[in-house]
N, C-alpha and C. Protein backbone atom coordinates (compact mmCIF):
# COMPACT_ATOMS: atom_id res chain seq x y z
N UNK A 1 79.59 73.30 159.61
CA UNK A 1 78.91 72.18 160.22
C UNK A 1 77.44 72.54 160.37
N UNK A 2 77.02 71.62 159.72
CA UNK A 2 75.22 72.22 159.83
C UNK A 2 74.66 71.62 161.23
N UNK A 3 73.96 72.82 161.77
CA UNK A 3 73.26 73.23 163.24
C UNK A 3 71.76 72.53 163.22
N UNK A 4 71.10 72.93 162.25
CA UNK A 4 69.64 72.62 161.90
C UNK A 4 69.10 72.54 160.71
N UNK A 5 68.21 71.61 160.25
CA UNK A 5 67.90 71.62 158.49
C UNK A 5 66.55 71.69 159.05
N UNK A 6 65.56 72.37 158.53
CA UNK A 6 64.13 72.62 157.61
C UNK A 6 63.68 73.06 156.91
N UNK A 7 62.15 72.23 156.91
CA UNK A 7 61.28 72.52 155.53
C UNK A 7 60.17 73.61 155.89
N UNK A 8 60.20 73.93 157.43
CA UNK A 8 59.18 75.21 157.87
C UNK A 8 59.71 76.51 156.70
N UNK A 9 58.78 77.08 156.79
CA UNK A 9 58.86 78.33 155.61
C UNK A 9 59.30 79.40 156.68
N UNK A 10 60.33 80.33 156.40
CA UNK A 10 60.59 81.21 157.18
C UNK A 10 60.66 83.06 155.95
N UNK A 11 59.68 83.74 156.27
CA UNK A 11 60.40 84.67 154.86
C UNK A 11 59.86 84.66 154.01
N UNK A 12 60.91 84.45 152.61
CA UNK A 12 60.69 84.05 151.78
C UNK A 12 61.07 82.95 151.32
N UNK A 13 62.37 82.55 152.00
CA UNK A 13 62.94 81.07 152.27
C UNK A 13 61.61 80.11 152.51
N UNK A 14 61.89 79.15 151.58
CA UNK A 14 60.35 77.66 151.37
C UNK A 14 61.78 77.00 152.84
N UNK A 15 62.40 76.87 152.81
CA UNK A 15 63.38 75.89 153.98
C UNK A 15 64.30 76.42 154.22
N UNK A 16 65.27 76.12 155.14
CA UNK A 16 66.32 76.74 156.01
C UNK A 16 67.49 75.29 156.50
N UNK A 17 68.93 76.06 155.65
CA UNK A 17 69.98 74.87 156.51
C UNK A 17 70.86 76.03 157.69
N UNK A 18 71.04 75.91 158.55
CA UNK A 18 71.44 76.77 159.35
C UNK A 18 73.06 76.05 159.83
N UNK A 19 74.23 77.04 159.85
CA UNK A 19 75.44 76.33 160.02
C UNK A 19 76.03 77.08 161.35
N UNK A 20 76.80 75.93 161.85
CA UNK A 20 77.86 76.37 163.39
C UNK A 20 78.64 76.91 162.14
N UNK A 21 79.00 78.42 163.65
CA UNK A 21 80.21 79.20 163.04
C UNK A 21 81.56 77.79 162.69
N UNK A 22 82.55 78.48 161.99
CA UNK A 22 83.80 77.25 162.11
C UNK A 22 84.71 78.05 162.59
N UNK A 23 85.65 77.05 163.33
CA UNK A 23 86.81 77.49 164.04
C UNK A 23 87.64 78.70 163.78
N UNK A 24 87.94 78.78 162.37
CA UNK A 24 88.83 79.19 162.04
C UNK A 24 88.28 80.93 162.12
N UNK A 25 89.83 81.58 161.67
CA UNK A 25 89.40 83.02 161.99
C UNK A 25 88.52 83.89 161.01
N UNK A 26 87.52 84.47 161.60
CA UNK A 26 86.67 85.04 160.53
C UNK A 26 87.10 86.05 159.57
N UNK A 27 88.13 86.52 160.37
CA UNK A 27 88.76 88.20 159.95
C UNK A 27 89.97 87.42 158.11
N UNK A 28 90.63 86.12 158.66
CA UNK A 28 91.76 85.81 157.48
C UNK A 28 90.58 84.16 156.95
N UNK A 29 89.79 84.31 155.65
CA UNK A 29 89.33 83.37 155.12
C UNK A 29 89.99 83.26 153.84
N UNK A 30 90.00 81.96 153.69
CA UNK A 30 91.07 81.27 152.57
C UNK A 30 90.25 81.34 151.00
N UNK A 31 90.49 81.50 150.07
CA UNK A 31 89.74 81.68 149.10
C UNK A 31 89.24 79.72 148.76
N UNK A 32 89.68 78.99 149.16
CA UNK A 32 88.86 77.30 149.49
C UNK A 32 88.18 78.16 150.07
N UNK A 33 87.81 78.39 151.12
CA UNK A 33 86.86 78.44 152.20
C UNK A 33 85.77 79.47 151.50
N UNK A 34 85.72 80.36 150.86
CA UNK A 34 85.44 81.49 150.53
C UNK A 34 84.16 80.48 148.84
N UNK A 35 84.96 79.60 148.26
CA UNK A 35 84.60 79.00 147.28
C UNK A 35 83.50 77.80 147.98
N UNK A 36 83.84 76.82 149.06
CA UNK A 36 83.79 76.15 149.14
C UNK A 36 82.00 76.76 149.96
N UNK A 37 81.83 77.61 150.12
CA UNK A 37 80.83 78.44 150.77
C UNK A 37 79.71 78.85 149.21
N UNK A 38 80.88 79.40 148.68
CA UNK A 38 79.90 79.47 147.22
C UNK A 38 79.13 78.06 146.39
N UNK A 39 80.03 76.91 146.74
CA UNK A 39 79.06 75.83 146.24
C UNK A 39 78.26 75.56 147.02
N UNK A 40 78.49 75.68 148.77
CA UNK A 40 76.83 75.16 149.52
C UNK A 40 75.82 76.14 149.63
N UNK A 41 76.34 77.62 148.77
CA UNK A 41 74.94 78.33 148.47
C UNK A 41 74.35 77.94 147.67
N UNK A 42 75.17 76.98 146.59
CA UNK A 42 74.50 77.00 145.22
C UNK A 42 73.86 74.83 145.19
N UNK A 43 74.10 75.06 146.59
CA UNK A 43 73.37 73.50 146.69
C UNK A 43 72.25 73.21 146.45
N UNK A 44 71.04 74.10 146.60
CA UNK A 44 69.43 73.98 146.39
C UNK A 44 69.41 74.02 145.06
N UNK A 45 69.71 74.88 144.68
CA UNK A 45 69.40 75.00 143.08
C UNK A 45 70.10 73.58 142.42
N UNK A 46 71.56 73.17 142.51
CA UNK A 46 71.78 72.43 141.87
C UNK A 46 71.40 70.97 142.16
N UNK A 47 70.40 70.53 143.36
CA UNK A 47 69.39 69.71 143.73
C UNK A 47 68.44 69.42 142.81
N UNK A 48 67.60 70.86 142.71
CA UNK A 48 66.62 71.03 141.46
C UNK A 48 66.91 70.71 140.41
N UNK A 49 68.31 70.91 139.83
CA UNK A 49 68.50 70.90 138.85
C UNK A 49 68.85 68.87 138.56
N UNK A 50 69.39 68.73 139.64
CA UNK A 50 69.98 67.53 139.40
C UNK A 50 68.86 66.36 139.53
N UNK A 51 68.02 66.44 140.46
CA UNK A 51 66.48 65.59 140.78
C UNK A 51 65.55 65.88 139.71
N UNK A 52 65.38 67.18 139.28
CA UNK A 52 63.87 67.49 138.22
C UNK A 52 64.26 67.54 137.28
N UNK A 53 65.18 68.06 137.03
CA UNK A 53 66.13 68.55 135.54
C UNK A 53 65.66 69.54 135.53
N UNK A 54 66.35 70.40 134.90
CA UNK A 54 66.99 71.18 134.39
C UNK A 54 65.71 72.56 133.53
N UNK A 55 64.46 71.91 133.06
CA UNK A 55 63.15 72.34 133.11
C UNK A 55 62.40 73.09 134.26
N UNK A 56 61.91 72.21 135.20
CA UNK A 56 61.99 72.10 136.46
C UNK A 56 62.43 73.14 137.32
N UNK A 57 63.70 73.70 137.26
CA UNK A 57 63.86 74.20 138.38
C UNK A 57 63.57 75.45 138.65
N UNK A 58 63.68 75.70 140.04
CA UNK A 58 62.28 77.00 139.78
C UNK A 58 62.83 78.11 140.58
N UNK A 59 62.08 79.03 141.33
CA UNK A 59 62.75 80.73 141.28
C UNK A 59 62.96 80.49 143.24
N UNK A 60 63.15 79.09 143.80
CA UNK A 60 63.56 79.12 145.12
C UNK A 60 64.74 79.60 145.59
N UNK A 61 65.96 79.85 144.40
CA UNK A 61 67.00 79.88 144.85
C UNK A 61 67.69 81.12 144.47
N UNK A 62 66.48 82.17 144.37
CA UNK A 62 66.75 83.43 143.76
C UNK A 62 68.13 84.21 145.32
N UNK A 63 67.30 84.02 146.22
CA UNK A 63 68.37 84.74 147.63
C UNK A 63 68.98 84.34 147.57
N UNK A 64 70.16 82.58 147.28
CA UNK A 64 71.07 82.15 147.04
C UNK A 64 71.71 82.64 145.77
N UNK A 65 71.33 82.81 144.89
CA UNK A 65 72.17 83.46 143.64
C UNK A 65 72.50 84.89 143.92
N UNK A 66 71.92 85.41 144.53
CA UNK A 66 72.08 87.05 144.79
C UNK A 66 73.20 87.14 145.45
N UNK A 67 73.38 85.84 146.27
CA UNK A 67 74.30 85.95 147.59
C UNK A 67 75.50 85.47 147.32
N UNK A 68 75.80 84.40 146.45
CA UNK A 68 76.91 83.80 146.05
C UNK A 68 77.67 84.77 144.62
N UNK A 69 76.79 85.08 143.75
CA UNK A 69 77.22 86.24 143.20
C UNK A 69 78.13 87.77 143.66
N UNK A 70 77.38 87.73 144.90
CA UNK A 70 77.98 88.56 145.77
C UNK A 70 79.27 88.55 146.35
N UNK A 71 79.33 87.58 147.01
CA UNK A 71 80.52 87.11 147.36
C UNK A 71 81.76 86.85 146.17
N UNK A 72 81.27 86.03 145.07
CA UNK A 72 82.40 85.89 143.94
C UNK A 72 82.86 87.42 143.30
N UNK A 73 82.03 88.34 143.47
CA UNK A 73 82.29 89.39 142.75
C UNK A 73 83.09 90.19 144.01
N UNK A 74 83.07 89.91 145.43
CA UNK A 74 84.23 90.45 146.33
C UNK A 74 85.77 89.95 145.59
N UNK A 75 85.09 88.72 145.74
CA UNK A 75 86.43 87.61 145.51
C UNK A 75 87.46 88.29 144.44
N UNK A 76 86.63 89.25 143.37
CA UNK A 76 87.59 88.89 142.28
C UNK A 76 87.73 91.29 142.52
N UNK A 77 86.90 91.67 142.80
CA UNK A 77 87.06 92.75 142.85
C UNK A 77 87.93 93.66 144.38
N UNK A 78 87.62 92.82 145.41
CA UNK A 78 88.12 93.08 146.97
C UNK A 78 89.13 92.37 147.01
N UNK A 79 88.92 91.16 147.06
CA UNK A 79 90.24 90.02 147.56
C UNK A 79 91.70 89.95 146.48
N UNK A 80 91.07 90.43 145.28
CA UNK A 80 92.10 89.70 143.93
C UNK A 80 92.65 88.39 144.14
N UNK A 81 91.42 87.61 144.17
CA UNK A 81 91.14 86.07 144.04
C UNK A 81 90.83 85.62 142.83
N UNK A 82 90.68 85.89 141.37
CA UNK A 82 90.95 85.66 140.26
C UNK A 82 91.48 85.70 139.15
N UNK A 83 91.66 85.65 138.26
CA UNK A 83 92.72 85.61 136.70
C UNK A 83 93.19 86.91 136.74
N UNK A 84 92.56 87.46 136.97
CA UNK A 84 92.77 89.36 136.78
C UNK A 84 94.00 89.26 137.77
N UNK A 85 94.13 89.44 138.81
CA UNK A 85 95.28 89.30 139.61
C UNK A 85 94.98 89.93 140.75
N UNK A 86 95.63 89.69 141.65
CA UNK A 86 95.92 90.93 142.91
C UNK A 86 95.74 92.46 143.40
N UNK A 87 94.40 92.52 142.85
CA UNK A 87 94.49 94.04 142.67
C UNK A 87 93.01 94.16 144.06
N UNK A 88 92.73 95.61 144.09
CA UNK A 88 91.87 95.47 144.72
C UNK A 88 90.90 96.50 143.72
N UNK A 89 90.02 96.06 142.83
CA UNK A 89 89.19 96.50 141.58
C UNK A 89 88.14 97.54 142.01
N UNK A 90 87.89 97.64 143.00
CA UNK A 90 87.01 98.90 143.71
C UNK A 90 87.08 99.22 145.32
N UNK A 91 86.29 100.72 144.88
CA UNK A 91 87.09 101.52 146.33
C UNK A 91 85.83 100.78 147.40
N UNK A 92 86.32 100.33 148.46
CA UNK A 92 86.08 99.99 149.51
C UNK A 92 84.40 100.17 149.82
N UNK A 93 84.10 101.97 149.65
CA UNK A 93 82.48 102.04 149.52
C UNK A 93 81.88 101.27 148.73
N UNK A 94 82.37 101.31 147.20
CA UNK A 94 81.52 100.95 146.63
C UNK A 94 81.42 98.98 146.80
N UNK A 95 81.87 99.00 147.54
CA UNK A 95 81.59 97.41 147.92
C UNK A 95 80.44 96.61 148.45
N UNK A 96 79.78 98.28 149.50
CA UNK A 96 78.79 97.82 150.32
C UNK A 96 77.07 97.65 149.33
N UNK A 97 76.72 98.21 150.37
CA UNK A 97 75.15 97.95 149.36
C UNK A 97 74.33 99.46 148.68
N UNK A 98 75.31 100.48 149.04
CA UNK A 98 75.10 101.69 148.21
C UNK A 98 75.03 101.64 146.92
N UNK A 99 73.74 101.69 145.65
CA UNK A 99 73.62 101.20 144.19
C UNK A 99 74.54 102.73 143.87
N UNK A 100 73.95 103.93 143.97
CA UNK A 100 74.60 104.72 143.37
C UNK A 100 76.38 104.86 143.37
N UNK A 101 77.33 104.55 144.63
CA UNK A 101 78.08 104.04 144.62
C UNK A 101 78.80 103.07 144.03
N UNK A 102 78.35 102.17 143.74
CA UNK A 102 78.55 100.71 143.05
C UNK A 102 78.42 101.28 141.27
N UNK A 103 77.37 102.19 141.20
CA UNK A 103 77.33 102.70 139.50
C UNK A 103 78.14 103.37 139.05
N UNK A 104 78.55 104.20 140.17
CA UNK A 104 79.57 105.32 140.12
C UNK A 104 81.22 104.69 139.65
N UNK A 105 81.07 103.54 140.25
CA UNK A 105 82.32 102.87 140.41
C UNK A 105 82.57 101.96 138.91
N UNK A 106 81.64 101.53 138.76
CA UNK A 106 81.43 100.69 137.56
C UNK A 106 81.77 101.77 136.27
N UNK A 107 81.20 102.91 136.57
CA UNK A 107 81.67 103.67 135.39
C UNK A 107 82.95 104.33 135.28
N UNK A 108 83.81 104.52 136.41
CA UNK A 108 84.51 104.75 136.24
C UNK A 108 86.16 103.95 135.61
N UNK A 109 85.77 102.64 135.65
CA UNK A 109 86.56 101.75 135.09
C UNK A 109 86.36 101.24 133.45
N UNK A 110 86.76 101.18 132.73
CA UNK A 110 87.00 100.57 131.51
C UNK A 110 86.14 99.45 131.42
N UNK A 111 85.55 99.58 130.28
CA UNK A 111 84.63 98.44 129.46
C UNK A 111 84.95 97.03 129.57
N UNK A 112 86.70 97.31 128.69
CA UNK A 112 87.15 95.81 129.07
C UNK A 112 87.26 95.05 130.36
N UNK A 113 87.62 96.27 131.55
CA UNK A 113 87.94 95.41 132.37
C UNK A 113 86.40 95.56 133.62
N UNK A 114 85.31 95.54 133.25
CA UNK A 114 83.84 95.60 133.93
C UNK A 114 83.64 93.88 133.11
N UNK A 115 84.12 93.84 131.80
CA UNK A 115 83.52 92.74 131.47
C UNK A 115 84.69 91.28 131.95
N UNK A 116 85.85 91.79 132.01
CA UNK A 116 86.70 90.73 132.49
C UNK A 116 86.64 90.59 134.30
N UNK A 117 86.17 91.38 134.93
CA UNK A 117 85.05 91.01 135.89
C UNK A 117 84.26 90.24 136.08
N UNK A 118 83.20 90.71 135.33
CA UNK A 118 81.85 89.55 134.99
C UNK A 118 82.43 88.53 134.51
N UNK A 119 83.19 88.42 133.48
CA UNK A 119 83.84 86.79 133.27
C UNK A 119 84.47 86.19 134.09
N UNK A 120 85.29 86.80 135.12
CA UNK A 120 85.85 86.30 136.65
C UNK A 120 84.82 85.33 137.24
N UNK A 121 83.77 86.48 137.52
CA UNK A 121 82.63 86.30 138.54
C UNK A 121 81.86 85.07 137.91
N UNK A 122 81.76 85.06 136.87
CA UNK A 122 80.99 84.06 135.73
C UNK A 122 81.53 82.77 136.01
N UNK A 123 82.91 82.84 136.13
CA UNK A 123 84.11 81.94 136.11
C UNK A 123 83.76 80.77 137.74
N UNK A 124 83.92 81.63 138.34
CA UNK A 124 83.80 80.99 139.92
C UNK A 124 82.38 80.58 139.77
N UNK A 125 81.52 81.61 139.63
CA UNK A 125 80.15 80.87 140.27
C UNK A 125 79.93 79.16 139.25
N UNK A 126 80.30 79.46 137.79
CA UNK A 126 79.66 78.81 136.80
C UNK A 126 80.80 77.42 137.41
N UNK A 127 82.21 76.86 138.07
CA UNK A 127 82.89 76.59 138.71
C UNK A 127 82.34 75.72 139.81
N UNK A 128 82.10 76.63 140.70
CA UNK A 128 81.18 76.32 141.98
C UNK A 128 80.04 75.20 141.29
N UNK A 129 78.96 75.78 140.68
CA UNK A 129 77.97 75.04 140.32
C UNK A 129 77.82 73.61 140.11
N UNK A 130 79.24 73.61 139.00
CA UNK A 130 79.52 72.48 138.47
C UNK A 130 79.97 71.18 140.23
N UNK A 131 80.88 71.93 140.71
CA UNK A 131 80.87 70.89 142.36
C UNK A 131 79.81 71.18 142.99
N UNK A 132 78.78 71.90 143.14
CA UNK A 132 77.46 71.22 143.80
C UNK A 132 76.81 70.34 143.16
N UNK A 133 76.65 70.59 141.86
CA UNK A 133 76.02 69.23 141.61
C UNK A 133 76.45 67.79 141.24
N UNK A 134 77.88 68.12 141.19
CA UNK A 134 78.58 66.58 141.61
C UNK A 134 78.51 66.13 142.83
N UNK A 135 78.17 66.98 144.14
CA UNK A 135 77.83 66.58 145.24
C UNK A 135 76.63 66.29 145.36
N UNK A 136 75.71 66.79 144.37
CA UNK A 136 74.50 66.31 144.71
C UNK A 136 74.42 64.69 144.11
N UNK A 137 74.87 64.58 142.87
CA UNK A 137 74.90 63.20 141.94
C UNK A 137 75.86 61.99 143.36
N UNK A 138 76.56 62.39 143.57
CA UNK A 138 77.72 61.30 144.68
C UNK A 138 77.05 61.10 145.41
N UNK A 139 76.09 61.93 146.23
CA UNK A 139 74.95 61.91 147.58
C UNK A 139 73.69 61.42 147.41
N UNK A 140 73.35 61.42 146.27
CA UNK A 140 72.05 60.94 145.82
C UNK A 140 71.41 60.58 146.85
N UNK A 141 71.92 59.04 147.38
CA UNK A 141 71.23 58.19 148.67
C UNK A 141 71.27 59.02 149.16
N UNK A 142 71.64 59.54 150.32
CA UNK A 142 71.32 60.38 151.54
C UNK A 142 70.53 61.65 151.26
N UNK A 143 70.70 62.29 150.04
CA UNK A 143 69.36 62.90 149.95
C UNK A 143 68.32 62.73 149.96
N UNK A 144 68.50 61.82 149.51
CA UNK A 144 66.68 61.02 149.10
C UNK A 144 66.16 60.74 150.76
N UNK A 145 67.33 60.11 151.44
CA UNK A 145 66.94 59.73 152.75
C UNK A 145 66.69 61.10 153.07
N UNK A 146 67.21 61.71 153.55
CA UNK A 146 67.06 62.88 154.39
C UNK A 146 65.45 64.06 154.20
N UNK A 147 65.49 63.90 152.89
CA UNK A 147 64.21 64.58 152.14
C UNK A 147 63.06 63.88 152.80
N UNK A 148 62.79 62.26 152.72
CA UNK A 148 62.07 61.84 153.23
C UNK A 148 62.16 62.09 154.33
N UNK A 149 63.02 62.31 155.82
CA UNK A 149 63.21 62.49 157.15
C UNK A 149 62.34 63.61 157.34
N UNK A 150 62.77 64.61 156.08
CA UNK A 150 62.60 65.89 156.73
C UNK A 150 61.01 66.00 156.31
N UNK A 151 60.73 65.59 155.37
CA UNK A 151 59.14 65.08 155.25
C UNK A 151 58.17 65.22 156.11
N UNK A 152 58.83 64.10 156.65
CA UNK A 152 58.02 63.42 158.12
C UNK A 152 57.92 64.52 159.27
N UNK A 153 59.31 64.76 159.41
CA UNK A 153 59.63 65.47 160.90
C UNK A 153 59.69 67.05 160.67
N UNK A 154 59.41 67.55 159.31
CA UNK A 154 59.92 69.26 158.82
C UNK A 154 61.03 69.67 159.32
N UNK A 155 61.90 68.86 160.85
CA UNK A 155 63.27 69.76 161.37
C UNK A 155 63.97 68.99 161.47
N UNK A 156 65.19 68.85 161.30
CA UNK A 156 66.28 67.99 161.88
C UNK A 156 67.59 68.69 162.60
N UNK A 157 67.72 68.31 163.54
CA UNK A 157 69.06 68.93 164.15
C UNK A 157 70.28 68.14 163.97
N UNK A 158 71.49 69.50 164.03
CA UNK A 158 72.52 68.50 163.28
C UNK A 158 73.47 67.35 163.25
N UNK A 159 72.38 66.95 164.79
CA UNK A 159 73.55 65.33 164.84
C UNK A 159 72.25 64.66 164.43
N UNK A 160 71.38 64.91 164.22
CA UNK A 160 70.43 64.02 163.38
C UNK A 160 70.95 63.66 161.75
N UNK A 161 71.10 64.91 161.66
CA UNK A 161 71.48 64.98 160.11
C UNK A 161 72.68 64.23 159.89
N UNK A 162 73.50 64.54 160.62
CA UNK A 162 74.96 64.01 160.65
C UNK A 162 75.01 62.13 160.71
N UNK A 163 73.85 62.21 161.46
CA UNK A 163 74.25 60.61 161.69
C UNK A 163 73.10 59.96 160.42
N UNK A 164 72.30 60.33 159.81
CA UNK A 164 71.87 59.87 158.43
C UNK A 164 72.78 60.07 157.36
N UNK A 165 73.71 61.36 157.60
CA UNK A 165 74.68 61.00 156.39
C UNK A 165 75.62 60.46 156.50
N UNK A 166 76.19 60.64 157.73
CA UNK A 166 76.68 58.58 157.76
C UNK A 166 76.97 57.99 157.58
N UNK A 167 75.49 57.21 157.41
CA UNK A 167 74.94 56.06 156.69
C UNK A 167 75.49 55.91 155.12
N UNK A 168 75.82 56.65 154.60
CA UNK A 168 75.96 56.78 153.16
C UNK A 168 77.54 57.36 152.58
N UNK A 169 78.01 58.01 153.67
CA UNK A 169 79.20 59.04 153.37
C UNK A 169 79.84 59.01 154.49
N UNK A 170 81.10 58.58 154.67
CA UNK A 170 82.16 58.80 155.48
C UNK A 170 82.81 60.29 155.44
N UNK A 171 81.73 60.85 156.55
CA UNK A 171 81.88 62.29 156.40
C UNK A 171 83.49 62.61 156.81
N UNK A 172 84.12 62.02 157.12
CA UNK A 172 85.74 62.59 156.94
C UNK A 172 86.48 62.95 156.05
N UNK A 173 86.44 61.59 155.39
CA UNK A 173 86.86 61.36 153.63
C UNK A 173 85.89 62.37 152.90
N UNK A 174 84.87 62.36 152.96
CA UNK A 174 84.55 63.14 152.08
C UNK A 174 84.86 64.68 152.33
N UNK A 175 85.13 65.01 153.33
CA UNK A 175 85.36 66.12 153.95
C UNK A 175 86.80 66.67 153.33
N UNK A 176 87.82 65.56 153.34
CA UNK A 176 88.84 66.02 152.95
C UNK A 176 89.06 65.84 151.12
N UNK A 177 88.42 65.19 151.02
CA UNK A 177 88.29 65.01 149.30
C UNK A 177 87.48 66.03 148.83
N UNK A 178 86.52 66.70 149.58
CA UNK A 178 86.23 67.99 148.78
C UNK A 178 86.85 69.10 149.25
N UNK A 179 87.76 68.68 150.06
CA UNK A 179 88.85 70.24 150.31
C UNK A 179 89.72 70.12 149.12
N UNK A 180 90.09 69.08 148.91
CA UNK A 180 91.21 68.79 147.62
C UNK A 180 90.56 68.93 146.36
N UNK A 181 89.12 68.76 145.97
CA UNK A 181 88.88 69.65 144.89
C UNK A 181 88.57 70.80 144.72
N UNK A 182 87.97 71.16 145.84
CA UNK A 182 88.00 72.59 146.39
C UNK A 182 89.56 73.13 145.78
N UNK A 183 90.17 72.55 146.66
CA UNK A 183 91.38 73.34 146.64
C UNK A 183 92.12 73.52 144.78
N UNK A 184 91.54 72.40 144.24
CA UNK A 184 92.32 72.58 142.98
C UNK A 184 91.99 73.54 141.61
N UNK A 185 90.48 73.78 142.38
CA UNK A 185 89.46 74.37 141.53
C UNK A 185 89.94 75.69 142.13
N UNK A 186 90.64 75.87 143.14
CA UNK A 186 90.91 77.54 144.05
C UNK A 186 91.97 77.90 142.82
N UNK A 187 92.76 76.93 142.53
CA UNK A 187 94.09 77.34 142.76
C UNK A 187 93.97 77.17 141.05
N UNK A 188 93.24 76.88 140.19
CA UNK A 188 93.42 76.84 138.73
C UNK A 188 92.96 78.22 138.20
């Protein structure tokens, strides 16, 4: 549930969507939930891509790719959340943000299966992408609105936001219709 949206520059971040924790337990996340996180990282970029084309889009969404990459490559190496199966593909250290660790680890596994990895990881993000920017194309209106809002005002808080999208989207239904593609895109 988004907390706050702006266009103030914080960082290196040009804007900031900031989200309420969700209910559910942090410790057991569902690979929906886990995915469904990977497409609203990959929402800015596929904005750019979907408003300017595809020319256009530019190096804002470099911390989002770093980050959703990140996560898909748990998914398929920690969790055994992809084609590969149930395994857990590296030792626990090399998970964190230690490079020499992470190299160490990489070499110690087989060619084929470093690259049926990356095709995992390839798999989800390239996946993901494709439902952000069908969310961006379905939302169109309320982006456009909201862009202009945030224009004006640079902040919006999130029953501001909430009640402009609204206007355009029966945030329930849509809520549960992208759990169900979510979910089908989890589970293929």
């Amino acid at each position: 549930e988004v907390q706050k949206v702006t266009l103030i520059p914080r960082g290196q971040a040009r804007g900031l969507t900031w989200f309420l924790p969700g209910e559910e337990d942090p410790a057991l996340v569902s690979r929906q939930q886990i995915f469904a996180g990977i497409v609203g990282g990959l929402g800015g970029r596929a904005a750019e891509e979907v408003v300017f084309g595809e020319p256009e889009v530019t190096t804002g969404a470099a911390g989002d790719l770093q980050q959703v990459t990140r996560v898909a490559r748990r998914m398929v190496t920690a969790f055994g959340m992809s084609e590969i199966g149930p395994w857990a593909l590296a030792e626990p250290a090399a998970q964190g943000g230690d490079v020499v660790l992470r190299m160490l680890a990489r070499s110690s596994m087989s060619e084929r299966l470093a690259a049926d990895i990356d095709a995992a990881v390839r798999t989800i993000v390239d996946e993901a992408y494709e439902v952000a920017k069908a969310h961006v194309r379905r939302n169109r209106a309320a982006i456009d609105q909201l862009v202009d809002v945030l224009m004006e005002k640079e902040t919006l808080g999130g029953d501001e936001f909430r009640a402009i999208l609204s206007e355009h989207v029966d945030i329930g239904k849509e809520r549960r219709e992208t759990a169900a593609r979510t979910q089908q895109l989890a589970t293929a």
